[in-house]
N, C-alpha and C. Protein backbone atom coordinates (compact mmCIF):
# COMPACT_ATOMS: atom_id res chain seq x y z
N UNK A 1 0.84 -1.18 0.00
CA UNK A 1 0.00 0.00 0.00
C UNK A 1 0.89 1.24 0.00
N UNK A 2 0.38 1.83 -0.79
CA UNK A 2 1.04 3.51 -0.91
C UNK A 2 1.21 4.50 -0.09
N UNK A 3 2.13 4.89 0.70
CA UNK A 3 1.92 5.85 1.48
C UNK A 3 1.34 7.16 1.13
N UNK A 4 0.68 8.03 1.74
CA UNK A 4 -0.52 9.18 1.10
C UNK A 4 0.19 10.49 2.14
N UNK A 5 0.62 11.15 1.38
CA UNK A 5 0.85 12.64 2.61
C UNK A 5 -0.11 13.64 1.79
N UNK A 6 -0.98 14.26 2.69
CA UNK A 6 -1.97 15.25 2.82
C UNK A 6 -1.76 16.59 2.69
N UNK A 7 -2.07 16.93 1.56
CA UNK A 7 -2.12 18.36 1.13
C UNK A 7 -3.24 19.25 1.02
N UNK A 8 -3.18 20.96 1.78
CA UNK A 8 -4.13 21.24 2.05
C UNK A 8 -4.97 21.35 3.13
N UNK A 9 -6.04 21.31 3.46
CA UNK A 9 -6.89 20.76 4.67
C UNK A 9 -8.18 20.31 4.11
N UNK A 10 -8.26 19.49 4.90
CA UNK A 10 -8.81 18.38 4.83
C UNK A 10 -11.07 19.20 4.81
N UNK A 11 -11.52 19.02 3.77
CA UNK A 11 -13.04 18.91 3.81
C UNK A 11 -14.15 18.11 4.50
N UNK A 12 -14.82 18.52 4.98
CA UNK A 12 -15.65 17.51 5.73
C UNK A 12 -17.04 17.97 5.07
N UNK A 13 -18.21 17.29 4.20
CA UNK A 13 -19.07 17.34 4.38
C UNK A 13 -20.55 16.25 4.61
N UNK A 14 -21.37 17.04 4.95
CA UNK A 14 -22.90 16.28 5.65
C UNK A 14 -23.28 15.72 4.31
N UNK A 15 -23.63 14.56 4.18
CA UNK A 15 -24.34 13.69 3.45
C UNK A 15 -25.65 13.43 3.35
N UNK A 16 -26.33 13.39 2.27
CA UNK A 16 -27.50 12.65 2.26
C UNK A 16 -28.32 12.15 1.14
N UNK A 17 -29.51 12.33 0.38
CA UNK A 17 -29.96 12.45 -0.58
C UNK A 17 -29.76 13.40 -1.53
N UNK A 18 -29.31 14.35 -0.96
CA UNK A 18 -29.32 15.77 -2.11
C UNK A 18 -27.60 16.34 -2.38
N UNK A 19 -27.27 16.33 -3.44
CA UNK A 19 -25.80 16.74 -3.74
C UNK A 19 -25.46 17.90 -3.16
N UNK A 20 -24.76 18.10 -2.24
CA UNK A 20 -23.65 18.74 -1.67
C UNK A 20 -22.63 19.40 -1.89
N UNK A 21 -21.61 20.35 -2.23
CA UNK A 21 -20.67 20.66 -2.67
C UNK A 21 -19.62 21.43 -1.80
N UNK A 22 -19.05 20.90 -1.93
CA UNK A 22 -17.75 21.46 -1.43
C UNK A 22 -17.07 23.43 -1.67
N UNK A 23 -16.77 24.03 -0.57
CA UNK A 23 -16.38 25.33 -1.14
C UNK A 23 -15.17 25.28 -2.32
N UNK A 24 -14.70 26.11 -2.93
CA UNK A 24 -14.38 26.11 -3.96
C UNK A 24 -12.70 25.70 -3.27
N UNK A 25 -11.75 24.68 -3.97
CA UNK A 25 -10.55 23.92 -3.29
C UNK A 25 -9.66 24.58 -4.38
N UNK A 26 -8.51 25.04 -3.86
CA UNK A 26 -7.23 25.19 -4.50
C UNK A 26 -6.48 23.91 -4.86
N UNK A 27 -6.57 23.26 -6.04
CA UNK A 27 -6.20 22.51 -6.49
C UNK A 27 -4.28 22.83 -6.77
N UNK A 28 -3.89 21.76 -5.58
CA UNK A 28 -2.49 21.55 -5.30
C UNK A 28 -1.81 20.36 -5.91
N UNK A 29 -2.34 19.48 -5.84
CA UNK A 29 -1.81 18.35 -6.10
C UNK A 29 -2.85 17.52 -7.24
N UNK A 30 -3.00 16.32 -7.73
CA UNK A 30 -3.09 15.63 -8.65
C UNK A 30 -4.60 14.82 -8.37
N UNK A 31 -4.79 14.53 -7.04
CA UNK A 31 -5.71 13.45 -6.40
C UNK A 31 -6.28 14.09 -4.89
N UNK A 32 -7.26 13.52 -5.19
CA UNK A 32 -8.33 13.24 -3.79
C UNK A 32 -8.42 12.09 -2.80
N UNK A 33 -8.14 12.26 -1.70
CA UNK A 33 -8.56 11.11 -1.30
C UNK A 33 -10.09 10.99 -0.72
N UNK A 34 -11.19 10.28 -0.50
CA UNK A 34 -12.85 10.41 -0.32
C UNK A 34 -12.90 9.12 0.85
N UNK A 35 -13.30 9.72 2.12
CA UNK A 35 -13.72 8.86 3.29
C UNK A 35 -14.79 9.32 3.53
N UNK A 36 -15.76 8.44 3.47
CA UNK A 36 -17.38 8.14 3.73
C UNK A 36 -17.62 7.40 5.15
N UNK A 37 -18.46 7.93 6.24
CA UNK A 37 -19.11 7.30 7.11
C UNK A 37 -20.53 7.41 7.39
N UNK A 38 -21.10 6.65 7.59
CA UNK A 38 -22.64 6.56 7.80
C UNK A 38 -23.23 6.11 6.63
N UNK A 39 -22.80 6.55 5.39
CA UNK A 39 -23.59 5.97 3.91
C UNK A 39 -22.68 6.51 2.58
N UNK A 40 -22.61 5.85 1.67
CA UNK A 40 -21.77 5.38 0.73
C UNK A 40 -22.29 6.59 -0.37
N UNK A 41 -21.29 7.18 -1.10
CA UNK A 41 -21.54 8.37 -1.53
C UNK A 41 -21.11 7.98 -3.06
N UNK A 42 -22.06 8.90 -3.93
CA UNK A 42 -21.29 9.15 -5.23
C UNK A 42 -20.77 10.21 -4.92
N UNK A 43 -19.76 10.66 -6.03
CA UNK A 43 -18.75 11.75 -6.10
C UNK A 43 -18.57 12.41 -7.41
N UNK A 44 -18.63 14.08 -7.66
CA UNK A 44 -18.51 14.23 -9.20
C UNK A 44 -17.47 15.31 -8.53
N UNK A 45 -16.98 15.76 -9.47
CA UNK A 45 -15.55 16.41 -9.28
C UNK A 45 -15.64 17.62 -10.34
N UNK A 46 -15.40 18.67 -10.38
CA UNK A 46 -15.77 20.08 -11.67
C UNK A 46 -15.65 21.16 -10.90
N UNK A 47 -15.81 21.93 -12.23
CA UNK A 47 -16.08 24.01 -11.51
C UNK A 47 -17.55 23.62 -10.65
N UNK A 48 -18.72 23.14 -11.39
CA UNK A 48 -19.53 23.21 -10.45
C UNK A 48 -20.83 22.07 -10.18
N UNK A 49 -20.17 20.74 -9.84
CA UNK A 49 -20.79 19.68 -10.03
C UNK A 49 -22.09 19.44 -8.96
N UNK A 50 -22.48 18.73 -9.69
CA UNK A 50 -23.41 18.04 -8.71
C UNK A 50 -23.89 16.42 -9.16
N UNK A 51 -23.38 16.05 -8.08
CA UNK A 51 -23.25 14.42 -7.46
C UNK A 51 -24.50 14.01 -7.95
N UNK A 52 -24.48 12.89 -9.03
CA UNK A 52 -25.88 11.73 -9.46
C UNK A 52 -25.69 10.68 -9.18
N UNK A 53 -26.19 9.73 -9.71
CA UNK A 53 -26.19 7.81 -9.10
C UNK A 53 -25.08 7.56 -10.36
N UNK A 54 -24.79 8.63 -11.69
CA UNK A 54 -24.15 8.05 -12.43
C UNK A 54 -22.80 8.25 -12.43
N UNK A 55 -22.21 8.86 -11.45
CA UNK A 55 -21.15 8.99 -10.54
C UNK A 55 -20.04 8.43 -10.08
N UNK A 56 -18.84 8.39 -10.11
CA UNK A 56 -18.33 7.51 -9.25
C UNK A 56 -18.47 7.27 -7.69
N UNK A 57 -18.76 5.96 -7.10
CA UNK A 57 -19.10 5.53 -5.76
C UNK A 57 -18.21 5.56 -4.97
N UNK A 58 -18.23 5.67 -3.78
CA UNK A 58 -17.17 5.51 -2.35
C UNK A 58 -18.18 4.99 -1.72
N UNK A 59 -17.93 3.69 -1.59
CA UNK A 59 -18.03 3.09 -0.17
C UNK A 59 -17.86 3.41 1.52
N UNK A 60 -18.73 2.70 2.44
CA UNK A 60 -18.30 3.60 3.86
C UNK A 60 -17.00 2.45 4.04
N UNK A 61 -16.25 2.58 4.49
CA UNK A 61 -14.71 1.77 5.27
C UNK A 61 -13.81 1.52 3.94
N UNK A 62 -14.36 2.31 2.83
CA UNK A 62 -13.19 2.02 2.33
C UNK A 62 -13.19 3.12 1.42
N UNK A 63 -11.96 4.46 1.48
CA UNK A 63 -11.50 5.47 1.10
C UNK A 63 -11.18 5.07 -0.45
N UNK A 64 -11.15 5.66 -1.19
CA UNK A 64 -10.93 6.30 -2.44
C UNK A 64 -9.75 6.79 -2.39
N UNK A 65 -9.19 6.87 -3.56
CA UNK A 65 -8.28 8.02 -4.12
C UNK A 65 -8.15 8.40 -5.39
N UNK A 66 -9.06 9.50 -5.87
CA UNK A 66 -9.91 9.81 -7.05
C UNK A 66 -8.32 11.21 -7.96
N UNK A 67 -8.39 10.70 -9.02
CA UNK A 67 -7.76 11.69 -9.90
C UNK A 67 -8.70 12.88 -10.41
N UNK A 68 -7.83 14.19 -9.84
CA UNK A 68 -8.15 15.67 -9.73
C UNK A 68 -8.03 16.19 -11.29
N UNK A 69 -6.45 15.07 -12.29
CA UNK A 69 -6.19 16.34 -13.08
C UNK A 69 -4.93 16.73 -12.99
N UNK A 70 -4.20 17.48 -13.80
CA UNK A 70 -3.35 17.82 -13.40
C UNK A 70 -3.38 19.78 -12.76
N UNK A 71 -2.68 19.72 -11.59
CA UNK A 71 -2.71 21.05 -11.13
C UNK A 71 -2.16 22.41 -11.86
N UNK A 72 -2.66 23.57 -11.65
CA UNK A 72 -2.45 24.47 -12.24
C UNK A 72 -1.87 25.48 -11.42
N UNK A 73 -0.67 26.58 -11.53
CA UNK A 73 -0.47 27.76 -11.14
C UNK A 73 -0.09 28.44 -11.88
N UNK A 74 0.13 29.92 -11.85
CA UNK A 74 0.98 30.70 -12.59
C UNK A 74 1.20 32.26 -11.48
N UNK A 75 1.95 32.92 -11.54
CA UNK A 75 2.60 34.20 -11.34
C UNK A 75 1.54 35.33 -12.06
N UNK A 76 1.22 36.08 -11.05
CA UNK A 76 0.26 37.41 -12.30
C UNK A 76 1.74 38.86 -11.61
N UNK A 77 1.77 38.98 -12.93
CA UNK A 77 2.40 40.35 -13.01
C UNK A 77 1.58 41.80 -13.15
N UNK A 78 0.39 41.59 -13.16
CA UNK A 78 -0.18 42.71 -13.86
C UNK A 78 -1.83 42.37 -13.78
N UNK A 79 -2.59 43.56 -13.12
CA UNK A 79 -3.64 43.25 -13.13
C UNK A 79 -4.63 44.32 -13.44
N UNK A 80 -5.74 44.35 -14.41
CA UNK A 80 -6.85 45.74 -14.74
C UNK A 80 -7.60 45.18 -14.46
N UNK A 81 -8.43 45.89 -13.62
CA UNK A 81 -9.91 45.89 -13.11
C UNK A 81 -11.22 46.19 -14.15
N UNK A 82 -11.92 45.76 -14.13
CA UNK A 82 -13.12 46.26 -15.01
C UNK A 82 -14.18 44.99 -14.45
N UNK A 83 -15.06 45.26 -15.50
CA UNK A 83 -16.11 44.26 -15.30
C UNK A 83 -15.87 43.30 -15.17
N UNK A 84 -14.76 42.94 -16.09
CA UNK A 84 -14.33 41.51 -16.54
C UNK A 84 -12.54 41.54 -16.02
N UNK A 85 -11.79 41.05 -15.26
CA UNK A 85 -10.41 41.01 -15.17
C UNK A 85 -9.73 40.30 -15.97
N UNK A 86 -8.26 41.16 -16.14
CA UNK A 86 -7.71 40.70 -17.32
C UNK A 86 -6.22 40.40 -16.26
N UNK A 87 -5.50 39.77 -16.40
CA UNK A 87 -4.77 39.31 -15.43
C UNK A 87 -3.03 39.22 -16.92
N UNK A 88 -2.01 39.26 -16.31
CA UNK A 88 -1.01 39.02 -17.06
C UNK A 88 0.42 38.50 -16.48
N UNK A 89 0.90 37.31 -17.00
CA UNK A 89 1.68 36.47 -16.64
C UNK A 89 2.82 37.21 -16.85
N UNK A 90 4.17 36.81 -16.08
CA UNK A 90 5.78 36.82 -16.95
C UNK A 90 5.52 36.87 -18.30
N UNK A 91 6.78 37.60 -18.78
CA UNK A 91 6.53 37.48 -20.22
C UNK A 91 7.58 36.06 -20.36
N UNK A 92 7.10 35.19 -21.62
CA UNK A 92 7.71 33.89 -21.76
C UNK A 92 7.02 32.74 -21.09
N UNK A 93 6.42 33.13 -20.17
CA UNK A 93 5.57 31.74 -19.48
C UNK A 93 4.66 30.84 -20.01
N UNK A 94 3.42 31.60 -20.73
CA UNK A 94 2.33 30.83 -20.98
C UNK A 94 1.75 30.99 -20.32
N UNK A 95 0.15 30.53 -20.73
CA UNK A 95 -0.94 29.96 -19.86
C UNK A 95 -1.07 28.31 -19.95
N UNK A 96 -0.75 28.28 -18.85
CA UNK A 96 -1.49 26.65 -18.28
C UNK A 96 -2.67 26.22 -17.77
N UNK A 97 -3.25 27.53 -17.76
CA UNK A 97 -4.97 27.01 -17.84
C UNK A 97 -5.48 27.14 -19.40
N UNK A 98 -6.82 26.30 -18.93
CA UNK A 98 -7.75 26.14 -20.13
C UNK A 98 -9.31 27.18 -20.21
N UNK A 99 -9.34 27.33 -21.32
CA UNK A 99 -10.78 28.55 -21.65
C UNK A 99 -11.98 27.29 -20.48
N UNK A 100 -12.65 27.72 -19.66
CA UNK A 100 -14.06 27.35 -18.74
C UNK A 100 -13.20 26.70 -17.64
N UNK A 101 -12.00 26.62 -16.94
CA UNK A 101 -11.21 26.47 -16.02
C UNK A 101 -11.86 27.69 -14.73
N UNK A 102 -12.04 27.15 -13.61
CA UNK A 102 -12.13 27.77 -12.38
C UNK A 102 -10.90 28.36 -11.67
N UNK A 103 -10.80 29.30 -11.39
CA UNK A 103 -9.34 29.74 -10.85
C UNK A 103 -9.96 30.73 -9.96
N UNK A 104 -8.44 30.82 -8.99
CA UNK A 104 -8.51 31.55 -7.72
C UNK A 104 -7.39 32.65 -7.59
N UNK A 105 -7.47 33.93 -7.33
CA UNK A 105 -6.42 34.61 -7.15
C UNK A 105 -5.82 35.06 -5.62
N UNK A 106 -4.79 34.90 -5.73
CA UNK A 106 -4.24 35.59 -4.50
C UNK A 106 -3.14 36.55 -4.54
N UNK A 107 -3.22 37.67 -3.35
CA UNK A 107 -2.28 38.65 -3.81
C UNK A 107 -1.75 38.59 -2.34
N UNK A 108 -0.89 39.02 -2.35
CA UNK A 108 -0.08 39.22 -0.69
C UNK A 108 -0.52 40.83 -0.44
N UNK A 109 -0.52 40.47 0.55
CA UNK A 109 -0.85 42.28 1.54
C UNK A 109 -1.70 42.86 0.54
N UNK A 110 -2.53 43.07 -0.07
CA UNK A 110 -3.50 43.64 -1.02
C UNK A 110 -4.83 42.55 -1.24
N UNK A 111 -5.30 42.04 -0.40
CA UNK A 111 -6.57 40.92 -0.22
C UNK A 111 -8.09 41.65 -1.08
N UNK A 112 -8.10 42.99 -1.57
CA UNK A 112 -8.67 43.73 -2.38
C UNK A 112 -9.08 42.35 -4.08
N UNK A 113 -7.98 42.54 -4.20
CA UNK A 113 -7.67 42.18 -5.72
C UNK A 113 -7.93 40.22 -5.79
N UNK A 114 -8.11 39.61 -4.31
CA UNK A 114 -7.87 38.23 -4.43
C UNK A 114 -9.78 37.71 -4.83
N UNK A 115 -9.91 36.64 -5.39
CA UNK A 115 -11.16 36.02 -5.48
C UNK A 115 -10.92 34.38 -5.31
N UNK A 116 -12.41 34.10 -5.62
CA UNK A 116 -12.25 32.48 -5.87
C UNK A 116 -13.19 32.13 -6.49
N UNK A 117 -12.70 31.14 -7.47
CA UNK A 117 -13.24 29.89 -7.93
C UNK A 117 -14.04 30.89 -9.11
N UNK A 118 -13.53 31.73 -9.94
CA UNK A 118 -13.73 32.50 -10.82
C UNK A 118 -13.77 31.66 -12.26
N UNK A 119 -14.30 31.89 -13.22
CA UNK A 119 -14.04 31.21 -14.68
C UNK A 119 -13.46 31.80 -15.42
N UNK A 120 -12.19 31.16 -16.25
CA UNK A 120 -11.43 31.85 -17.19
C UNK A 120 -11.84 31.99 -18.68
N UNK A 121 -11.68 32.75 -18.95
CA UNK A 121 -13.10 32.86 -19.89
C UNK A 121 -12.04 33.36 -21.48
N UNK A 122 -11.25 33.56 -21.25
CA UNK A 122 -10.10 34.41 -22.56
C UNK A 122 -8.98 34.33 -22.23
N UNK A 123 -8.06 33.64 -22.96
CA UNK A 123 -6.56 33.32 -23.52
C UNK A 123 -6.24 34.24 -24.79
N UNK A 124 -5.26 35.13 -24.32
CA UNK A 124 -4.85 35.98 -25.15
C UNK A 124 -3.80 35.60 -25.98
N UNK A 125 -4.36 35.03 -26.81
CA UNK A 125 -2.73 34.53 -28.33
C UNK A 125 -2.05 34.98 -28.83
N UNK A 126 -2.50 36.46 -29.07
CA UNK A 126 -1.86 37.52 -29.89
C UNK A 126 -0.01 37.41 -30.31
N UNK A 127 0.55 36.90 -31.00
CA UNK A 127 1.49 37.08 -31.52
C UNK A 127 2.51 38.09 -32.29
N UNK A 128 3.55 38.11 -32.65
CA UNK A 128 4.01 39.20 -33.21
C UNK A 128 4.73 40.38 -32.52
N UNK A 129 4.79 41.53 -32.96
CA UNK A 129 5.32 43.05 -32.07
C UNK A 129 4.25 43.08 -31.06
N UNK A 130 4.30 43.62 -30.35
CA UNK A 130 2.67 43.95 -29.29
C UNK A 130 2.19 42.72 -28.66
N UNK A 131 2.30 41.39 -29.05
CA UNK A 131 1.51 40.27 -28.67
C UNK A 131 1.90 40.19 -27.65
N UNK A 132 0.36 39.35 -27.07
CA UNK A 132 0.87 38.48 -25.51
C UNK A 132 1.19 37.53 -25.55
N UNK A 133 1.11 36.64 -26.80
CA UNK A 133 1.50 35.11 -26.51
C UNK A 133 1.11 34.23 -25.18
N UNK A 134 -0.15 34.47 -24.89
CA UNK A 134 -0.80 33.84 -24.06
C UNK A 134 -0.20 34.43 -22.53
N UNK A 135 0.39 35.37 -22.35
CA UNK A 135 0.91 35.78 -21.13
C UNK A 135 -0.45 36.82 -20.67
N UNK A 136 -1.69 36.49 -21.43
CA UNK A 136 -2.85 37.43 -20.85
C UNK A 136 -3.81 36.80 -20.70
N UNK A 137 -4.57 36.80 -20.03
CA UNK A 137 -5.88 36.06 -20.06
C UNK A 137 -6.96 36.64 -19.03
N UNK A 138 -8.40 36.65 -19.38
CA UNK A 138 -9.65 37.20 -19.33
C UNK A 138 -10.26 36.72 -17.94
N UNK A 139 -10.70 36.69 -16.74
CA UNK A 139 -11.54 36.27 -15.97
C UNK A 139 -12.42 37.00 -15.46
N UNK A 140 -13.65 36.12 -16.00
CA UNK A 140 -15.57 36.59 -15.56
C UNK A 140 -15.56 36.88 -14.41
N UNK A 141 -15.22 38.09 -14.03
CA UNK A 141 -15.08 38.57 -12.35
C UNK A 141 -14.93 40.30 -12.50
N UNK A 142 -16.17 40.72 -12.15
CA UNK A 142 -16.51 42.34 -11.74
C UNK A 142 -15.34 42.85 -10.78
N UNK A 143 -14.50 43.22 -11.01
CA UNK A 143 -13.34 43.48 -10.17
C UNK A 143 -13.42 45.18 -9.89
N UNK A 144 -14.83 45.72 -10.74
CA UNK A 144 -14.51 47.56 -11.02
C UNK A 144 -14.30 48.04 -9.94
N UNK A 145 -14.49 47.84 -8.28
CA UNK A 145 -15.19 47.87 -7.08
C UNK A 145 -14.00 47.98 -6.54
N UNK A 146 -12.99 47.48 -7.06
CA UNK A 146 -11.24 47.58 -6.54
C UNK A 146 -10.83 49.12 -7.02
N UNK A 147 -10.06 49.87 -6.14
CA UNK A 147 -9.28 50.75 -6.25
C UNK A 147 -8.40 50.54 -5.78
N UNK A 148 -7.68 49.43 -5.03
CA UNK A 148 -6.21 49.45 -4.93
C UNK A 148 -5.11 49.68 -6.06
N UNK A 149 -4.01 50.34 -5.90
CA UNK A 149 -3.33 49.84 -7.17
C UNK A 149 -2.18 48.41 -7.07
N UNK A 150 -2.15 47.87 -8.23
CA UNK A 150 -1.61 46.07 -7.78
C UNK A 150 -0.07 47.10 -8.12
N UNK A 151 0.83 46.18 -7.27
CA UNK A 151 1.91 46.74 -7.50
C UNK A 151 2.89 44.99 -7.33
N UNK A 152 3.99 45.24 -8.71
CA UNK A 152 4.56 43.97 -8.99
C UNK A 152 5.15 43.51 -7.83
N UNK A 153 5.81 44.13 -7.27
CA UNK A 153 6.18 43.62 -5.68
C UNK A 153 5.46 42.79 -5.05
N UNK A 154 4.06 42.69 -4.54
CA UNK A 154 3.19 41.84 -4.10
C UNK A 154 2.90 40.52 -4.80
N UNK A 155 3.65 39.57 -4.13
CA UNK A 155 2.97 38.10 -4.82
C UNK A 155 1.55 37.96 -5.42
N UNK A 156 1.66 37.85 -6.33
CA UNK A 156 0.25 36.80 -6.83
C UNK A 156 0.44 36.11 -7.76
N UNK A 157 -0.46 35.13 -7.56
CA UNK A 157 -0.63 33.89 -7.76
C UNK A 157 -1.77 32.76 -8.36
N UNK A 158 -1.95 33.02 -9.43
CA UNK A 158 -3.52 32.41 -10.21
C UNK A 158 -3.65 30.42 -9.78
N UNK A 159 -4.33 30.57 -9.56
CA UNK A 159 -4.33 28.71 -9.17
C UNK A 159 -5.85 27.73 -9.39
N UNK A 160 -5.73 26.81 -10.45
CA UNK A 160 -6.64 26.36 -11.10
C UNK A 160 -7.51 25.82 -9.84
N UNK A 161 -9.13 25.78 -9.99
CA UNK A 161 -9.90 25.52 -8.23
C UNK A 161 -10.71 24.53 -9.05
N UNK A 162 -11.58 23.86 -7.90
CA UNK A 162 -12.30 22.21 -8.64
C UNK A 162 -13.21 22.94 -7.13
N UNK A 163 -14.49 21.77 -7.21
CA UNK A 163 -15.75 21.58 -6.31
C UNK A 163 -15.60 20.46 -6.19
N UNK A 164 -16.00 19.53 -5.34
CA UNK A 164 -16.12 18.27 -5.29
C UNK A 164 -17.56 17.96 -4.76
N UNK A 165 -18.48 17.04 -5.11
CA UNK A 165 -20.01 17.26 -4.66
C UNK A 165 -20.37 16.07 -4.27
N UNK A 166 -20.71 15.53 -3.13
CA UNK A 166 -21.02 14.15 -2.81
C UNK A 166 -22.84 13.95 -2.70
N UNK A 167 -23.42 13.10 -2.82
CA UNK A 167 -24.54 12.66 -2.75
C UNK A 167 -24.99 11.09 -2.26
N UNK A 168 -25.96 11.05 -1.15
CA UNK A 168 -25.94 9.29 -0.88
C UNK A 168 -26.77 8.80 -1.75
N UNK A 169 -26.98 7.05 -1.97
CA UNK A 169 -28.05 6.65 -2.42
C UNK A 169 -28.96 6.76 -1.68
N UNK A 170 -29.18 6.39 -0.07
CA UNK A 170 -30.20 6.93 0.58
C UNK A 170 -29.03 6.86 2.28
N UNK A 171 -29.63 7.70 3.18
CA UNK A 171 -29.63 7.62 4.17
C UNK A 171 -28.72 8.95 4.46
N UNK A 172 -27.81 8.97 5.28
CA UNK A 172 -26.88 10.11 5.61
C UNK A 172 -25.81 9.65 6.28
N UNK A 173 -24.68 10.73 6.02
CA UNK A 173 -23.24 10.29 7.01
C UNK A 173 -22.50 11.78 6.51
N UNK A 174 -20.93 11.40 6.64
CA UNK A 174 -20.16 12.61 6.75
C UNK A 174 -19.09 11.84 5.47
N UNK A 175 -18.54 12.78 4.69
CA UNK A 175 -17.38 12.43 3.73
C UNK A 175 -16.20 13.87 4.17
N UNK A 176 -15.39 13.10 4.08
CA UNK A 176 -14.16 14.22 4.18
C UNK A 176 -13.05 13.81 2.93
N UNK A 177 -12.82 14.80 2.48
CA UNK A 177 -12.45 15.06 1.22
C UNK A 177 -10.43 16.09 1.35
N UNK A 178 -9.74 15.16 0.85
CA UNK A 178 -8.67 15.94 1.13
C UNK A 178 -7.33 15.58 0.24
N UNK A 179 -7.21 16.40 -0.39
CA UNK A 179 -5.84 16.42 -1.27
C UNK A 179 -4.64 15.39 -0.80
N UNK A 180 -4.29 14.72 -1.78
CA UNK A 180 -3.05 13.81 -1.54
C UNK A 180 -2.16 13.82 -2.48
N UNK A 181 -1.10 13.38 -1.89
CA UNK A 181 0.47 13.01 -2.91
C UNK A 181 0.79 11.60 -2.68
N UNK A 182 1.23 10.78 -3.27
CA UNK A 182 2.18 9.34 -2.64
C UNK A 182 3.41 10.29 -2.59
N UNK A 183 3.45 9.89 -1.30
CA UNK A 183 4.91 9.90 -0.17
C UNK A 183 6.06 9.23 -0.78
């Protein structure tokens, strides 16, 4: 058996008939691990799922370890506010997210400018003199409401986010839900 070290903190939610979801998770690592007690859960995994019978199952006494995906981060250098935020990487990096990807921002000492579990909605390709070569990209998030100014000094940090949504076949219990690595 594989040793599992725990990344993150650990989710706990109430079970029952009706799908559930998890607050929006900073996706760190690769996998989930899913412990069920009281009643045996399906599990759907997305920006914004909700748990059916056509689902993958977890059993109660016996944990899961469900594939997340591969994880996402990047560096924001640069940020404009408007209706819609436009966010901008190092130049040379790329984007490693994908167009309908959930993402989360964080900024150090400026908590103004941070959100979660936002949709990325525009990858900027532009090539050539002037281009971004994907070092820009669009997120569906009313940011106009910010007047801080972002200043490059302050870390931030874009990071791809998932929901995880459990549902029983019948009855109720508790699932706790928590990021893993093999050790």
């Amino acid at each position: 058996m594989a040793a599992l070290k725990p990344v993150g903190v650990n989710t706990t939610l109430s079970t029952s008939g009706t799908s559930a979801q998890t607050i929006a998770i900073a996706q760190q690592c690769d996998a989930i691990r899913v412990a069920v007690e009281g009643a045996g859960v399906y599990v759907a995994i997305g920006t914004n799922p909700t748990a059916t019978p056509t689902d993958y199952y977890v059993t109660t006494g016996e944990p899961e370890v469900i594939s997340i995906g591969i994880p996402a981060a990047q560096r924001v250098v640069g940020i404009t506010t408007g209706t819609k935020t436009i966010l901008d990487f190092p130049e040379g990096t790329g984007c490693p997210f994908a167009i309908g990807d959930a993402v989360s921002l964080t900024v150090s000492d400026v908590p103004n400018f941070n959100f979660e579990h936002k949709i990325l909605s525009d990858v900027n390709t532009t090539s050539s003199i002037g281009g971004y070569f994907s070092t820009r990209v669009t997120i569906d998030y009313d940011s106009s409401s910010v007047t801080d100014v972002y200043n490059q000094n302050n870390w931030a940090q874009l990071r791809k986010s998932i929901k995880v949504a459990v549902k029983t076949n019948s009855g109720t219990g508790t699932a706790f839900i928590q990021q893993v690595q093999d050790s």
